[in-house]
Protein backbone atom coordinates (compact mmCIF):
# COMPACT_ATOMS: atom_id res chain seq x y z
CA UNK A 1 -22.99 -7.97 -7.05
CA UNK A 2 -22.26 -3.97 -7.28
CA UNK A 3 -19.60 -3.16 -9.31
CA UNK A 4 -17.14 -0.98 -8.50
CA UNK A 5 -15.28 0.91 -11.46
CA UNK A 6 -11.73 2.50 -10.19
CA UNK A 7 -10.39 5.65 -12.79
CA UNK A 8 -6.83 5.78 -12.84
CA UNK A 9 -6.23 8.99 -10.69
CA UNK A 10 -7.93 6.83 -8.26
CA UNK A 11 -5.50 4.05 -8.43
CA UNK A 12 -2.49 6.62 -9.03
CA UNK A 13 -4.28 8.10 -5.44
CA UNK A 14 -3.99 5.02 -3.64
CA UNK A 15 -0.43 3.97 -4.35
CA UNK A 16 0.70 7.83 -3.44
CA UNK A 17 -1.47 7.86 -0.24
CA UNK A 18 -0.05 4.20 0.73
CA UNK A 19 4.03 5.26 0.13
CA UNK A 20 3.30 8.03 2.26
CA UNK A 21 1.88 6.20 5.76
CA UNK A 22 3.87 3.46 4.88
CA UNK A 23 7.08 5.77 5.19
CA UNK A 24 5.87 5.84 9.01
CA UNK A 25 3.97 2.48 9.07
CA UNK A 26 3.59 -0.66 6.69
CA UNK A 27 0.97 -2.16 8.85
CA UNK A 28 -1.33 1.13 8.67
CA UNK A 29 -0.48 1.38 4.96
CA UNK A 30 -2.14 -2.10 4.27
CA UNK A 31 -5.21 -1.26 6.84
CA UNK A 32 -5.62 1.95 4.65
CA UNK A 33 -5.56 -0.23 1.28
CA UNK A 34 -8.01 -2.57 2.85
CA UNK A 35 -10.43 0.20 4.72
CA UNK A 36 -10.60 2.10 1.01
CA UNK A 37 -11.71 -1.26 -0.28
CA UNK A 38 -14.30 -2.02 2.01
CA UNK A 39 -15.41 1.85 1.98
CA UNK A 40 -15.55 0.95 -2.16
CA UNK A 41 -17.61 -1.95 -2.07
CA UNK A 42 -19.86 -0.54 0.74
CA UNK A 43 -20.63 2.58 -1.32
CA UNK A 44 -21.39 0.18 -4.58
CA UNK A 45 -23.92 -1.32 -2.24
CA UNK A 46 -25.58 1.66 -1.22
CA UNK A 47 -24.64 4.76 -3.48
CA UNK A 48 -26.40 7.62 -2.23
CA UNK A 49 -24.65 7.58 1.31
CA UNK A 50 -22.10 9.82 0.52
CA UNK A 51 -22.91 13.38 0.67
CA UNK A 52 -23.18 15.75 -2.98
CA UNK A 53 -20.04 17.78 -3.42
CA UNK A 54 -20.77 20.71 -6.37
CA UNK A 55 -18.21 21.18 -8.35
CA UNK A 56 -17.58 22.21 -11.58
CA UNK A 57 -17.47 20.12 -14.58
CA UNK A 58 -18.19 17.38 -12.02
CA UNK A 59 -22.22 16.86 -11.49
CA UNK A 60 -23.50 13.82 -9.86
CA UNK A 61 -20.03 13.60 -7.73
CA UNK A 62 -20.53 12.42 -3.62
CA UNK A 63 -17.81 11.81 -1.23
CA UNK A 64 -17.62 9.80 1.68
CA UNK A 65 -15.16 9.02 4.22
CA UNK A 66 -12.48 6.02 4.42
CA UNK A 67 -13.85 3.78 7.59
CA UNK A 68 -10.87 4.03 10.09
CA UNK A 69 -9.07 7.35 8.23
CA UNK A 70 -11.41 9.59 8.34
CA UNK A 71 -8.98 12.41 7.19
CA UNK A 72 -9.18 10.74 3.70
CA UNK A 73 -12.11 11.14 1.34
CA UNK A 74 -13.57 8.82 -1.27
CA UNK A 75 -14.67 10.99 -4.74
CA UNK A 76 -17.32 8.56 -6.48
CA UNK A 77 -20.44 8.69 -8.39
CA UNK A 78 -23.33 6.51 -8.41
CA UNK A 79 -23.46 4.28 -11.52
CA UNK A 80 -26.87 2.00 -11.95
CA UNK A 81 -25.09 -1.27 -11.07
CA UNK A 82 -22.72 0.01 -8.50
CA UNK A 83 -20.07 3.31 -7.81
CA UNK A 84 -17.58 4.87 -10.67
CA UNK A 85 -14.79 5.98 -7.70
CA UNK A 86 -13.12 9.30 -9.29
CA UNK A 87 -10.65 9.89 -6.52
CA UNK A 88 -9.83 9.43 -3.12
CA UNK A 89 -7.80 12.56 -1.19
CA UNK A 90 -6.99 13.89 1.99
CA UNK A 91 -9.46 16.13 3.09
CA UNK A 92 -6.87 19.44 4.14
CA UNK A 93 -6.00 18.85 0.21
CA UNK A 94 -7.10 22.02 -1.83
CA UNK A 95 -10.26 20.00 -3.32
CA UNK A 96 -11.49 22.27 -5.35
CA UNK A 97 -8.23 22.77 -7.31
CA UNK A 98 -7.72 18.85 -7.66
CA UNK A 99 -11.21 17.92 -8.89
CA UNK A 100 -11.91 20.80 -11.46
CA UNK A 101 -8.46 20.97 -13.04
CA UNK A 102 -9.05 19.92 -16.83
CA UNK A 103 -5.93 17.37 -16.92
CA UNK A 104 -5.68 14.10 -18.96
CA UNK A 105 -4.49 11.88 -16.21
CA UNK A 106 -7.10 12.78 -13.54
CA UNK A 107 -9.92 11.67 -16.13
């Protein structure tokens, strides 16, 4: 089985993005959990779908959609028995600012 390793900022991610549609709706808050699950574990299977994303102080990192919420993207890299999944964010975020900012807790 592929193993899927989650960093905190990537937990910290989910429970923000999930208080946020659940203010609207609880049911679409648990798809959302779910979808980034299954998007995990699919990626762990096959790492290399995601597209390369340069940026600095991050080589090796891919992204790839959330199936269903497509507005929200998964920040992973390709380990040799499955995905290391760095962060997942909504795609209007600033990206750039969020994944090269030198911070303890995004690590």
């Amino acid at each position: 089985m592929s193993r899927v390793l989650r960093r905190p900022a990537t937990v910290r991610d989910l429970v923000r993005i999930a208080r946020h549609i659940k203010r609207d709706n609880e049911e679409a808050a648990e798809r959302f959990l779910e979808a980034t699950e299954a998007t995990f574990h699919r990626l762990a299977i096959n790492p290399t779908l995601g597209r390369p994303r340069h940026f600095q102080r991050k080589p090796g990192l891919r992204s790839w959609q959330v199936q269903g919420f497509e507005n929200y993207l998964v920040f992973y890299k390709p380990l040799p028995d499955g995905v290391e999944i760095k962060r997942v964010l909504h795609g209007a975020r600033d990206l750039r600012r969020l994944l090269t900012r030198k911070s303890p807790r995004s690590r």
